[in-house]
PDB file of N, CA and C in Angstrom:
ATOM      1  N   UNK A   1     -79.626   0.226 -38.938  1.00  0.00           N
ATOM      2  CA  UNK A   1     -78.638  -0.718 -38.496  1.00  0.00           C
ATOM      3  C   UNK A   1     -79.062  -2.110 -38.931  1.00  0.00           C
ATOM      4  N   UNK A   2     -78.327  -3.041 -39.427  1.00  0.00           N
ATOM      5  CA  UNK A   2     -78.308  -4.287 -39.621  1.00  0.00           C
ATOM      6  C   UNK A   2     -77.105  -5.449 -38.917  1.00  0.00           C
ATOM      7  N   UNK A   3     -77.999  -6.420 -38.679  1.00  0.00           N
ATOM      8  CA  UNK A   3     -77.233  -7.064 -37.934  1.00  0.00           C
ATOM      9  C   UNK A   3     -76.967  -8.148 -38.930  1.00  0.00           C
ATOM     10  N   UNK A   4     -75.613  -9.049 -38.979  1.00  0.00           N
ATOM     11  CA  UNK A   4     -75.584  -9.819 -40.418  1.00  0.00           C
ATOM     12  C   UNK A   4     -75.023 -11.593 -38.787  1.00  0.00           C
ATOM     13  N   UNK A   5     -75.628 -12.746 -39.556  1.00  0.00           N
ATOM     14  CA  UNK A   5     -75.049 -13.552 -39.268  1.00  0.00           C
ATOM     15  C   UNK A   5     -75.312 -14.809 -40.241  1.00  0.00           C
ATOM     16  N   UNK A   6     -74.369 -15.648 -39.765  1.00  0.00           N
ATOM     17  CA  UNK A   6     -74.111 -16.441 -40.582  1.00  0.00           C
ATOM     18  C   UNK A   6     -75.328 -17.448 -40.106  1.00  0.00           C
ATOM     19  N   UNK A   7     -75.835 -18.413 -41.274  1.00  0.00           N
ATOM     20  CA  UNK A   7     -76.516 -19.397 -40.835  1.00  0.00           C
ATOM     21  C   UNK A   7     -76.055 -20.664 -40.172  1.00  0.00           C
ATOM     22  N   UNK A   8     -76.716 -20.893 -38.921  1.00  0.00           N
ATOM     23  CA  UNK A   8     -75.978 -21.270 -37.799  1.00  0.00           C
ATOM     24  C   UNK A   8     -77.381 -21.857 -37.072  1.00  0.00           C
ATOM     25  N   UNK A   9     -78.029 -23.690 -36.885  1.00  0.00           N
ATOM     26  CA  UNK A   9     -79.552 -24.043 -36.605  1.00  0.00           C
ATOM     27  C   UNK A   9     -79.292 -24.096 -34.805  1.00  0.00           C
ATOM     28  N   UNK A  10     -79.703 -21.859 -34.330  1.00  0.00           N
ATOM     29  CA  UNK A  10     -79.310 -21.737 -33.337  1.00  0.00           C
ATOM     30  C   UNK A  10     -80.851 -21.047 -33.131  1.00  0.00           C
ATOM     31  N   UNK A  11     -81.304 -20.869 -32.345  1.00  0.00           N
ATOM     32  CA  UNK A  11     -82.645 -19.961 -31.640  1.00  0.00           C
ATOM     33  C   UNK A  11     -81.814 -19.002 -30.317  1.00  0.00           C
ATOM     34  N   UNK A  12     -81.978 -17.799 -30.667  1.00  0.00           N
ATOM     35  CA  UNK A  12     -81.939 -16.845 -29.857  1.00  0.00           C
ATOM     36  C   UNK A  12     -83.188 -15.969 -29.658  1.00  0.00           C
ATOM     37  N   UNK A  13     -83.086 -16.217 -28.065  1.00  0.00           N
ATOM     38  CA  UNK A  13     -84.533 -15.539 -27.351  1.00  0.00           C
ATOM     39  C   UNK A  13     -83.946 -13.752 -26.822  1.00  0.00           C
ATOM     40  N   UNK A  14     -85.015 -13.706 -26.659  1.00  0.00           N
ATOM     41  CA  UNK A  14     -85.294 -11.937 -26.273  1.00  0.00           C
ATOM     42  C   UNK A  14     -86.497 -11.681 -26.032  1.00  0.00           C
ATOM     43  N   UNK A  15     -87.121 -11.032 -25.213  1.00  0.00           N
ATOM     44  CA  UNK A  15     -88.119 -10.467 -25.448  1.00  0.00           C
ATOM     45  C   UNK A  15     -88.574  -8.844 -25.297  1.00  0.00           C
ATOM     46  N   UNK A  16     -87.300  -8.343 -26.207  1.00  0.00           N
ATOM     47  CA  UNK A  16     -87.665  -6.645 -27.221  1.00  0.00           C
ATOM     48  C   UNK A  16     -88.810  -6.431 -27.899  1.00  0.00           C
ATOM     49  N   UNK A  17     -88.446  -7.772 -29.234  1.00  0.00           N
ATOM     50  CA  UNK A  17     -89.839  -7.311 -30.208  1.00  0.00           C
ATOM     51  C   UNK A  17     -90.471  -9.072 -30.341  1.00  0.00           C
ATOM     52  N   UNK A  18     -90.717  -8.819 -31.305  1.00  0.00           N
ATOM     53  CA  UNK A  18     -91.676  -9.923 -31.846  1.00  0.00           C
ATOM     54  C   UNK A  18     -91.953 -10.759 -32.323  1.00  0.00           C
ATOM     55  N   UNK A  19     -90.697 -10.326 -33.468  1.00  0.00           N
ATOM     56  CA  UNK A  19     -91.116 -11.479 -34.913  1.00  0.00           C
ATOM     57  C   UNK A  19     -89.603 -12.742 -34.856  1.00  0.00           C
ATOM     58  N   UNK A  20     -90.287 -13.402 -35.808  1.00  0.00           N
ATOM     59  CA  UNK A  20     -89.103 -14.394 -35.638  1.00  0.00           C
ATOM     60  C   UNK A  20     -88.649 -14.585 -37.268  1.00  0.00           C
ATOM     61  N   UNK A  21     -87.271 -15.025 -37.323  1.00  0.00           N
ATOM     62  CA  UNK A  21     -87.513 -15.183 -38.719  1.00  0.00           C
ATOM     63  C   UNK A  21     -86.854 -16.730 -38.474  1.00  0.00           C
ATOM     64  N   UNK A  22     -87.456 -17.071 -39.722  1.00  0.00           N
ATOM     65  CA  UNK A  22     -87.609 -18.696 -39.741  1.00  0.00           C
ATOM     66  C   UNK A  22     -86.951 -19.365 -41.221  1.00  0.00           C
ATOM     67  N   UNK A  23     -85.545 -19.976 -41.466  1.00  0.00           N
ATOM     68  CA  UNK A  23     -85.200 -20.241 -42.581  1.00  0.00           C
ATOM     69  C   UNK A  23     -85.606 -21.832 -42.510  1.00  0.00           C
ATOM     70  N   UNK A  24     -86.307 -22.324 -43.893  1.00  0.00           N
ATOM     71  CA  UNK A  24     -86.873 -23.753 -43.684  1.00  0.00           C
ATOM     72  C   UNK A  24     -86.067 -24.704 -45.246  1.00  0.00           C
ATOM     73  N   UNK A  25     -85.964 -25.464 -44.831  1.00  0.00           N
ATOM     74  CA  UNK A  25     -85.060 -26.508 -45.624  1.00  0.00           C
ATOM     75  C   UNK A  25     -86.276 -26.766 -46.939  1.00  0.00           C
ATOM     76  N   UNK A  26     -87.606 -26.615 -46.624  1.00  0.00           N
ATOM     77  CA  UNK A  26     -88.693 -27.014 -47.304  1.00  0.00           C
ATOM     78  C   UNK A  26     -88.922 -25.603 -48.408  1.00  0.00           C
ATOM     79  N   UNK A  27     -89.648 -25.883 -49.362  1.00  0.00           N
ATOM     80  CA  UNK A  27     -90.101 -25.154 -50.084  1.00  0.00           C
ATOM     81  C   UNK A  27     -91.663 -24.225 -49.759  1.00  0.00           C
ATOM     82  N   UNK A  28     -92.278 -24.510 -48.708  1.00  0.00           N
ATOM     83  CA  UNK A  28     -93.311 -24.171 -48.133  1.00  0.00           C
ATOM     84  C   UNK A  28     -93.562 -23.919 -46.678  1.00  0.00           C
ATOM     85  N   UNK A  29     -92.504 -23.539 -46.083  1.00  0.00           N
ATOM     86  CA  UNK A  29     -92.356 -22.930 -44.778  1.00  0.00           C
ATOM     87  C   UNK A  29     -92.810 -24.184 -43.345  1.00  0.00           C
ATOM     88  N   UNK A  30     -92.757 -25.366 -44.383  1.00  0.00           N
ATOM     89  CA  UNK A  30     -93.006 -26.499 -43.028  1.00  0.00           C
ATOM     90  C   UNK A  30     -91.884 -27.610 -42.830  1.00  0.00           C
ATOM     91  N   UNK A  31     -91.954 -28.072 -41.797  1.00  0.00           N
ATOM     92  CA  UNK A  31     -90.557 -28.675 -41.497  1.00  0.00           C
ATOM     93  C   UNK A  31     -90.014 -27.929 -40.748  1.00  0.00           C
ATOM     94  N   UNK A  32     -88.729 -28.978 -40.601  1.00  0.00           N
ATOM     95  CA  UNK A  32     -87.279 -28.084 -39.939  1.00  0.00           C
ATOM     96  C   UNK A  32     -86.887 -26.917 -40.685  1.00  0.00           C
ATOM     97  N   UNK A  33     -86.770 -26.352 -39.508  1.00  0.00           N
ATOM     98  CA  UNK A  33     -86.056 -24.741 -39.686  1.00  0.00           C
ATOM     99  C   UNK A  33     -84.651 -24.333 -38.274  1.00  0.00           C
ATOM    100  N   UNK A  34     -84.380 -23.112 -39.129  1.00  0.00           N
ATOM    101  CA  UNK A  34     -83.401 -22.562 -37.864  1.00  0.00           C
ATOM    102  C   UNK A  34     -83.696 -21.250 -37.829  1.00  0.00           C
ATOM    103  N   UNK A  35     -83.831 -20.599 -36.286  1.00  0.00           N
ATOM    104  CA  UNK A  35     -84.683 -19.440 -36.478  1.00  0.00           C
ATOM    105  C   UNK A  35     -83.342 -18.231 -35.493  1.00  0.00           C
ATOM    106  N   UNK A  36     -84.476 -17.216 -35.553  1.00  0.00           N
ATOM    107  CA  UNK A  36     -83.827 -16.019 -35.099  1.00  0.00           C
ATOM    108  C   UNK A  36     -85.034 -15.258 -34.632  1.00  0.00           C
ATOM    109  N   UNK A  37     -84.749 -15.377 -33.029  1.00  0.00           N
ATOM    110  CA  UNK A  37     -86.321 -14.898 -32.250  1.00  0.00           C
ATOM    111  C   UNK A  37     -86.264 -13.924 -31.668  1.00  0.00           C
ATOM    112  N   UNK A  38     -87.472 -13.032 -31.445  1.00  0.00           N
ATOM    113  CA  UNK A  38     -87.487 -11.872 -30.762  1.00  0.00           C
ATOM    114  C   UNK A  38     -87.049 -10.625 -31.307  1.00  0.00           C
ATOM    115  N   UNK A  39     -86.846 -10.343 -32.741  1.00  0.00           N
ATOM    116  CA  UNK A  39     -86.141  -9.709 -33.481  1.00  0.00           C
ATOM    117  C   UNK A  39     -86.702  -8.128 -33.364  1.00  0.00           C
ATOM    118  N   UNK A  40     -85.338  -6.934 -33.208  1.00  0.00           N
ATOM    119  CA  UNK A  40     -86.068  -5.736 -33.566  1.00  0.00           C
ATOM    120  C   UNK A  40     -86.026  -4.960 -34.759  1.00  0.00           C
ATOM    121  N   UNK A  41     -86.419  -4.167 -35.201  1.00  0.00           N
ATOM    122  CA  UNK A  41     -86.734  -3.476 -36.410  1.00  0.00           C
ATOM    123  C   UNK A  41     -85.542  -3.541 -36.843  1.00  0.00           C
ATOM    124  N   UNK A  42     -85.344  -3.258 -38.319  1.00  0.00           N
ATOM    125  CA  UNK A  42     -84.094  -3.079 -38.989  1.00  0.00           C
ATOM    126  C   UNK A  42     -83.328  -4.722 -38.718  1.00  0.00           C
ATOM    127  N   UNK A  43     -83.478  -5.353 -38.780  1.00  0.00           N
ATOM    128  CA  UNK A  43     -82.508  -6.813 -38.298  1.00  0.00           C
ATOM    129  C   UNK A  43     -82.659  -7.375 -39.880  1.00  0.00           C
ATOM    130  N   UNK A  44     -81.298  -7.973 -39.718  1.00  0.00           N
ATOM    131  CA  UNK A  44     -81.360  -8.725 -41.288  1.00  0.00           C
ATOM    132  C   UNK A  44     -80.215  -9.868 -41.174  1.00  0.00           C
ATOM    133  N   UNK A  45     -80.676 -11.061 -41.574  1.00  0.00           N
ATOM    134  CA  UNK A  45     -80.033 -12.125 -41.096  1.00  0.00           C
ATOM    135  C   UNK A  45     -79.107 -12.736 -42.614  1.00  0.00           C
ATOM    136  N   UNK A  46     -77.977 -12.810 -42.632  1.00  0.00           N
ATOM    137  CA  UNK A  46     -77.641 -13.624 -44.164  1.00  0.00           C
ATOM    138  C   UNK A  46     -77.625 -15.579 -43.793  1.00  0.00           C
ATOM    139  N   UNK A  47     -77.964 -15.958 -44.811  1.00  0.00           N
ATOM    140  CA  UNK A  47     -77.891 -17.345 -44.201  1.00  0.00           C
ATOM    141  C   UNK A  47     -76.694 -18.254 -44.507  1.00  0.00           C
ATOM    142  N   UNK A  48     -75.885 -17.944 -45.264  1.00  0.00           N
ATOM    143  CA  UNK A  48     -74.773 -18.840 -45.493  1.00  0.00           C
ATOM    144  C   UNK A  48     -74.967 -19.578 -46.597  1.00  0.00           C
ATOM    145  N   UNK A  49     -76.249 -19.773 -46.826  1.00  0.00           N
ATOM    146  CA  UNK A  49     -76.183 -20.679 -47.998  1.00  0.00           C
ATOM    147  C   UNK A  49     -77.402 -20.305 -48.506  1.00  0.00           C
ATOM    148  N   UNK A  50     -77.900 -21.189 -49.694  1.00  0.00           N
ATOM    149  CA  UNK A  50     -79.636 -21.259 -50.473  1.00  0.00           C
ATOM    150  C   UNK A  50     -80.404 -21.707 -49.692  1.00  0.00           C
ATOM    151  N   UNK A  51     -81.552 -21.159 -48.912  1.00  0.00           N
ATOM    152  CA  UNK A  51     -82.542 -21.503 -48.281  1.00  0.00           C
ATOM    153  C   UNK A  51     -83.977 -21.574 -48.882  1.00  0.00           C
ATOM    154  N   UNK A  52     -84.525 -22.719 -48.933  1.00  0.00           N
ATOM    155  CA  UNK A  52     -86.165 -22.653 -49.742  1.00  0.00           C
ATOM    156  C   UNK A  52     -86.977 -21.637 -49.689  1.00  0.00           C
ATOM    157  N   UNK A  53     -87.431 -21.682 -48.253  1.00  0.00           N
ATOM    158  CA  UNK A  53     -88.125 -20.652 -47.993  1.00  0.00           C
ATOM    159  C   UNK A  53     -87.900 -19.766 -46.835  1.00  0.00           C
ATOM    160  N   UNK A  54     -88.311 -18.780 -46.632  1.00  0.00           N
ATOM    161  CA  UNK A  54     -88.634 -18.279 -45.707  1.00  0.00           C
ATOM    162  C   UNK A  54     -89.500 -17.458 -44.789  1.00  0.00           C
ATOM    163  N   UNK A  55     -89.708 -17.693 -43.476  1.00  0.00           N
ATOM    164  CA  UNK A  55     -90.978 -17.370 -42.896  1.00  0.00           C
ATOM    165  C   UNK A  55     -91.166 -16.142 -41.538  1.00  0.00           C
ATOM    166  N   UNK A  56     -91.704 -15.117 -41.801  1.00  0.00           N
ATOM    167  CA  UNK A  56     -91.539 -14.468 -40.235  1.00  0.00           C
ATOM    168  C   UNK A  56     -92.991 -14.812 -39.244  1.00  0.00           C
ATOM    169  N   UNK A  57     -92.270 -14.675 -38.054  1.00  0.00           N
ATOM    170  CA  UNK A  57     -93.836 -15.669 -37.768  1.00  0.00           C
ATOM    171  C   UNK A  57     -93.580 -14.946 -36.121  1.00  0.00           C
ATOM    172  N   UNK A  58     -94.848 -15.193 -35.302  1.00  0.00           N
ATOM    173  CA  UNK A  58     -94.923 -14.383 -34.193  1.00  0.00           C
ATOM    174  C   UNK A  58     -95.098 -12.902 -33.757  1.00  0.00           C
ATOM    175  N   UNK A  59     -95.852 -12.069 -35.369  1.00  0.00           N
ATOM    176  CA  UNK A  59     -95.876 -11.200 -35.543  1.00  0.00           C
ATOM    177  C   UNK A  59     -97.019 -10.511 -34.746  1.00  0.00           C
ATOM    178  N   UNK A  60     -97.311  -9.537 -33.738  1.00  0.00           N
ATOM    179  CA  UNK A  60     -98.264  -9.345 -32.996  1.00  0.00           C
ATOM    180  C   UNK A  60     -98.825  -7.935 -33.329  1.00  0.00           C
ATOM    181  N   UNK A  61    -100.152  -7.945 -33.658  1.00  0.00           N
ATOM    182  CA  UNK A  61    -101.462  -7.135 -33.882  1.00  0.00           C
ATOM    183  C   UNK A  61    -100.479  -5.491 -33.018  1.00  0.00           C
ATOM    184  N   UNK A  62    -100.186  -5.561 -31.982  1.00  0.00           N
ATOM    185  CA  UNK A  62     -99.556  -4.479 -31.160  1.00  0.00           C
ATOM    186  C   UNK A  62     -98.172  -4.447 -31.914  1.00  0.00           C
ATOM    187  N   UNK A  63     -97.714  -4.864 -33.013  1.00  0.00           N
ATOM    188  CA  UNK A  63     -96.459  -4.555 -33.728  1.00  0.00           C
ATOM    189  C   UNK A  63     -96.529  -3.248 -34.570  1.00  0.00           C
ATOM    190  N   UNK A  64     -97.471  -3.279 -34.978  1.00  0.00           N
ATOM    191  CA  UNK A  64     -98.083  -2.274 -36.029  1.00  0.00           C
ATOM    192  C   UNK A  64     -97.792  -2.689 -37.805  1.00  0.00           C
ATOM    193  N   UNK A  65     -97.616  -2.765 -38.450  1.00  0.00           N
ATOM    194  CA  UNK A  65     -97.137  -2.892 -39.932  1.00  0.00           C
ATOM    195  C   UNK A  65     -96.040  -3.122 -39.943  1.00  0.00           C
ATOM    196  N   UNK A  66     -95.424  -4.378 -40.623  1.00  0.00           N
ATOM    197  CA  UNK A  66     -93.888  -4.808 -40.358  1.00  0.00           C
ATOM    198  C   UNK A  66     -93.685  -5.523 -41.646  1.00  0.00           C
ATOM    199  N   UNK A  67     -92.709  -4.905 -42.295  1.00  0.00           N
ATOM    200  CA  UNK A  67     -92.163  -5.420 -43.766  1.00  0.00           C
ATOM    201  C   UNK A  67     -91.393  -6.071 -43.573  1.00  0.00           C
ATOM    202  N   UNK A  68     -91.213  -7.023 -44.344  1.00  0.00           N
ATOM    203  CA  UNK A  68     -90.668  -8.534 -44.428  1.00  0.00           C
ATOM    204  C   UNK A  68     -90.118  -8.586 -45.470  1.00  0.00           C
ATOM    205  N   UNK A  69     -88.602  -9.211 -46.197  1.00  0.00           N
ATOM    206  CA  UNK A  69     -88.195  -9.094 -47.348  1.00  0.00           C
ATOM    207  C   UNK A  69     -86.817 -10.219 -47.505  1.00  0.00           C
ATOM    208  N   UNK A  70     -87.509 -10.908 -48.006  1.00  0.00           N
ATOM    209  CA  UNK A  70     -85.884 -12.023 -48.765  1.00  0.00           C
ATOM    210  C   UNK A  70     -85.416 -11.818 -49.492  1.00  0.00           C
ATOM    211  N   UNK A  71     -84.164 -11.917 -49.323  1.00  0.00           N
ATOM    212  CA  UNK A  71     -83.031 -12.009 -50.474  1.00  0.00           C
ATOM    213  C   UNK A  71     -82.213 -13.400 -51.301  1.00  0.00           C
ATOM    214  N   UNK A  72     -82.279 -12.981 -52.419  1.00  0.00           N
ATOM    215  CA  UNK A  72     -81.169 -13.646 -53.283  1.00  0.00           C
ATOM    216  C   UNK A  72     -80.113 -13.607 -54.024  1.00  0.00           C
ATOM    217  N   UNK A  73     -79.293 -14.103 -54.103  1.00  0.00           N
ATOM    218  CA  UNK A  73     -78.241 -14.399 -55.145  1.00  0.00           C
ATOM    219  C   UNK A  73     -76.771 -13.835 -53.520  1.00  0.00           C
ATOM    220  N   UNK A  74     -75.624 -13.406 -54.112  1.00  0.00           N
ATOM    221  CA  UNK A  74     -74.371 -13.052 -53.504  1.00  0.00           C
ATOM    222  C   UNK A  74     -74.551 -12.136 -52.478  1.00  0.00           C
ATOM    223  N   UNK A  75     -74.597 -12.396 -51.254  1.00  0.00           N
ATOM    224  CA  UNK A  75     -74.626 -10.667 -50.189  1.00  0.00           C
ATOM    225  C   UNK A  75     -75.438 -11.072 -49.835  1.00  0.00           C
ATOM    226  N   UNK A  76     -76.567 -12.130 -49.994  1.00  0.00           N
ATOM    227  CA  UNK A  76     -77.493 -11.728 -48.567  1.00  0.00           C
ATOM    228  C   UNK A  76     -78.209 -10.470 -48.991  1.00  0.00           C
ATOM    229  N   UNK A  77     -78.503  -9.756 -47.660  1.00  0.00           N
ATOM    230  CA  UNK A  77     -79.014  -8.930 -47.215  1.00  0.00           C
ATOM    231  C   UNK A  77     -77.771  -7.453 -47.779  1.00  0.00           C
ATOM    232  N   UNK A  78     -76.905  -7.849 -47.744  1.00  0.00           N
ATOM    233  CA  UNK A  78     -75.808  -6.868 -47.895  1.00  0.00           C
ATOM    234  C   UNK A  78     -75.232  -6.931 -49.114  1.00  0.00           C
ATOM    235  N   UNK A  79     -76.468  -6.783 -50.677  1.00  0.00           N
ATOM    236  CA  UNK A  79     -75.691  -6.582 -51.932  1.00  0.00           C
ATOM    237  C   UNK A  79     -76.197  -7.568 -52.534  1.00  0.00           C
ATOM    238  N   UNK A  80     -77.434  -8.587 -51.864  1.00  0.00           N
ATOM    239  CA  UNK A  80     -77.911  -9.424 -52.739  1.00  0.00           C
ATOM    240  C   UNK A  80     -79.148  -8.724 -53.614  1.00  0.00           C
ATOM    241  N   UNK A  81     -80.169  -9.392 -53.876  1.00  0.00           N
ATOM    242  CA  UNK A  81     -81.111  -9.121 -55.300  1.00  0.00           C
ATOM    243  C   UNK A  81     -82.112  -9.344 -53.788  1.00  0.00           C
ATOM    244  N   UNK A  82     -83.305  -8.224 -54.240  1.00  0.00           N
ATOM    245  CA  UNK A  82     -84.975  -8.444 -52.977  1.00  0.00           C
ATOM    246  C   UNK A  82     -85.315  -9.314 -53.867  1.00  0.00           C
ATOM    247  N   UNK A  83     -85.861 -10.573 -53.671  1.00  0.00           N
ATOM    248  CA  UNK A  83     -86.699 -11.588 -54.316  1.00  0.00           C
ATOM    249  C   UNK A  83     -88.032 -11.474 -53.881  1.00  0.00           C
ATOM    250  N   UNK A  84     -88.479 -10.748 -52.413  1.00  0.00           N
ATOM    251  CA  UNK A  84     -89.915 -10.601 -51.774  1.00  0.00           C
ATOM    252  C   UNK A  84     -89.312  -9.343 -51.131  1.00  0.00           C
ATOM    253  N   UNK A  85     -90.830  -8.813 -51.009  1.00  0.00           N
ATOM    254  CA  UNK A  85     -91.014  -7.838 -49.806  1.00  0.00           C
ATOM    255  C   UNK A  85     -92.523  -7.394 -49.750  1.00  0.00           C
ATOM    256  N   UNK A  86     -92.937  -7.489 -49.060  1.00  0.00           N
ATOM    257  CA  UNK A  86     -94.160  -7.232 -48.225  1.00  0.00           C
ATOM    258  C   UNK A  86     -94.816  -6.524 -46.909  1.00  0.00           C
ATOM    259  N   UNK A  87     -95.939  -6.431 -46.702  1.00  0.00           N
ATOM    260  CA  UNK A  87     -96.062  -5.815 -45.367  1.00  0.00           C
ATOM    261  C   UNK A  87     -97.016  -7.365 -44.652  1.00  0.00           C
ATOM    262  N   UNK A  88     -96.812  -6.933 -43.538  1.00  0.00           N
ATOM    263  CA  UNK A  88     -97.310  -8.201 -42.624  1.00  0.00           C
ATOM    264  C   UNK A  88     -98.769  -7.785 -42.842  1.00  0.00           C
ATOM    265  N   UNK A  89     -99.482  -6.502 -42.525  1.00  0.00           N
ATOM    266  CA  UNK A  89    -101.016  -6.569 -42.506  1.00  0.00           C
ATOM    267  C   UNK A  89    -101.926  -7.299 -42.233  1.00  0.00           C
ATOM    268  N   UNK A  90    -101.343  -6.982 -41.060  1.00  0.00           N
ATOM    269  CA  UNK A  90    -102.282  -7.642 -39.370  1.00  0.00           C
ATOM    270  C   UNK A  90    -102.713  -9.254 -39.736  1.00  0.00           C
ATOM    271  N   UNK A  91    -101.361 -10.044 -40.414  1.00  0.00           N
ATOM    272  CA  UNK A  91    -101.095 -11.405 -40.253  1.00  0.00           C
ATOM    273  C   UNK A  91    -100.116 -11.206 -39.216  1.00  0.00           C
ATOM    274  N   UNK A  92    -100.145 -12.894 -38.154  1.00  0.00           N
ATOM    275  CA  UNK A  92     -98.967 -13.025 -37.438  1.00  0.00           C
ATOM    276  C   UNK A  92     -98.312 -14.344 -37.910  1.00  0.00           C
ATOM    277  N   UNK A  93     -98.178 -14.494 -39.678  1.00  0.00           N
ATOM    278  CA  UNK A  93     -96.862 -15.491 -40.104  1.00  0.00           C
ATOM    279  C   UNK A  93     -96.987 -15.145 -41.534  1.00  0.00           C
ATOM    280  N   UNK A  94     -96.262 -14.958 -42.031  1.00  0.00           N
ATOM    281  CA  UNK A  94     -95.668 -14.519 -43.722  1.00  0.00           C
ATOM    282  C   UNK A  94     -94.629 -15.343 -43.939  1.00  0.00           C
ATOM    283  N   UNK A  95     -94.912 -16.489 -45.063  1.00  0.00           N
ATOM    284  CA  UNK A  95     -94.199 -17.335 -45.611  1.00  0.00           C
ATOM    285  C   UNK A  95     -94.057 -16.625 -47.149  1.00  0.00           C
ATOM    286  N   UNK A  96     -92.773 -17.038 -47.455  1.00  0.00           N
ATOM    287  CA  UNK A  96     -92.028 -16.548 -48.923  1.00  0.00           C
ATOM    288  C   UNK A  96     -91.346 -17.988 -49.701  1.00  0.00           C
ATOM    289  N   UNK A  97     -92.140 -18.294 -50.790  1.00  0.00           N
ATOM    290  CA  UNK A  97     -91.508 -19.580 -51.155  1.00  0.00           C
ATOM    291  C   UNK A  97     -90.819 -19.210 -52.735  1.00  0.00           C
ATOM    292  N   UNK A  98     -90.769 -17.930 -53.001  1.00  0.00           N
ATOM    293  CA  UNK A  98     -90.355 -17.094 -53.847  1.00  0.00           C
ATOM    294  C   UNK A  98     -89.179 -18.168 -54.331  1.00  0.00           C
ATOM    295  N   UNK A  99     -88.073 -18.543 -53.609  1.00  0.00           N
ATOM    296  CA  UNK A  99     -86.940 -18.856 -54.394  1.00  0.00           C
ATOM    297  C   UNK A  99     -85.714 -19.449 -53.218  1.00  0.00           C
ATOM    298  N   UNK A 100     -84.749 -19.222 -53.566  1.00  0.00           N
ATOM    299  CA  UNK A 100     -83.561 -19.815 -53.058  1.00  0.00           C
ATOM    300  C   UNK A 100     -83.062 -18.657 -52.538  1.00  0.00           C
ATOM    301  N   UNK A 101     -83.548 -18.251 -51.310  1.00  0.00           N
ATOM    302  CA  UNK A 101     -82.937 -17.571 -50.419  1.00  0.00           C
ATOM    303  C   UNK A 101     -81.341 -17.365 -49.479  1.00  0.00           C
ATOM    304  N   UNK A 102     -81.113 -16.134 -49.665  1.00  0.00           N
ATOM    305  CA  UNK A 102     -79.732 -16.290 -49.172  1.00  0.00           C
ATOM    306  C   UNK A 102     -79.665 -15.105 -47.802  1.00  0.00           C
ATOM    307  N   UNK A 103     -80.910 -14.561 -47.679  1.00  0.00           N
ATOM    308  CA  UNK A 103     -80.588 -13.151 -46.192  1.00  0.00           C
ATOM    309  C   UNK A 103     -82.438 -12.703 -46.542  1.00  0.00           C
ATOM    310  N   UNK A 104     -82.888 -12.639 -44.958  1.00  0.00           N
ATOM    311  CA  UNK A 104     -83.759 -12.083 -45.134  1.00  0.00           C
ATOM    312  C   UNK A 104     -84.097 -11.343 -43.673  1.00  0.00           C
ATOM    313  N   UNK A 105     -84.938  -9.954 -43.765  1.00  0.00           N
ATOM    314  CA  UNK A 105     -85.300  -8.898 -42.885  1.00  0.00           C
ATOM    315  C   UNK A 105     -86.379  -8.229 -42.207  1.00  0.00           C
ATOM    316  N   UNK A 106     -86.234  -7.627 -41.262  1.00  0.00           N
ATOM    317  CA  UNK A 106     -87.697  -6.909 -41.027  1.00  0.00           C
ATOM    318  C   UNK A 106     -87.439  -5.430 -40.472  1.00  0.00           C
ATOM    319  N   UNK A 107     -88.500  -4.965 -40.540  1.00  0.00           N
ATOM    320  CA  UNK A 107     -88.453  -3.702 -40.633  1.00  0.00           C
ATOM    321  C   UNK A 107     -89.651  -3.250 -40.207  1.00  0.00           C
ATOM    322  N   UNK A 108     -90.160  -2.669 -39.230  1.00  0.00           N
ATOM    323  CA  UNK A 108     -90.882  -2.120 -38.143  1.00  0.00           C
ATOM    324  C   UNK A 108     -91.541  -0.775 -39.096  1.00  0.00           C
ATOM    325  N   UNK A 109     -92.864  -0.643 -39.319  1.00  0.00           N
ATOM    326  CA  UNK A 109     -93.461   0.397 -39.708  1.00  0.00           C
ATOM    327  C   UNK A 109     -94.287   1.444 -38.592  1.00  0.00           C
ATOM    328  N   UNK A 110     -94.034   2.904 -38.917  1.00  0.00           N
ATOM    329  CA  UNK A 110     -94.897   3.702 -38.165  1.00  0.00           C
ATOM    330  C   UNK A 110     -96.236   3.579 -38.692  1.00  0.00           C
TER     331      UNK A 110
END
């Protein structure tokens, strides 16, 4: 399941899971951002527009292995191009300065 939204500099809390994903105006994951918190497996956010970078962050040791992956070009998450993907490996923040982001996801490993 994927959840799609538009980019929107809103913070939504939960506390399901863990990670947050973090779209940043900057090319290096510092600065202002607009995030999406508490996120569970399978979640994938499109952003509305070109985003510098992007960051998942709040990732916890008790998560287990959690892949992380931005997208580019048309679609987002839904039909765009993977520009990154990675596994977290027992980091709790993964920055992607890969490119001009347009949707990015996570995904909960056994």
């Amino acid at each position: 399941m994927h959840i799609y939204a538009t980019f929107l500099p809103v913070l939504l809390a939960s506390t399901a899971a863990a990670v947050d994903i973090r779209f940043y105006t900057s090319g290096d994951c510092t600065g202002s951002f607009s995030a999406w918190a508490g996120l569970d497996s399978d979640t994938c956010f499109n952003t509305g527009g070109r985003i510098r970078s992007v960051g998942f962050a709040d990732i916890k040791a008790t998560d287990g292995s959690v892949r992380v992956t931005g997208y580019t070009g048309e679609g987002g998450c839904d039909g765009g191009t993977v520009a990154f993907t990675e596994l977290s490996g027992g980091r709790t923040f993964v920055c992607s300065t890969a490119g001009s982001y347009t949707g990015a996801g996570i995904e909960f490993l056994e």
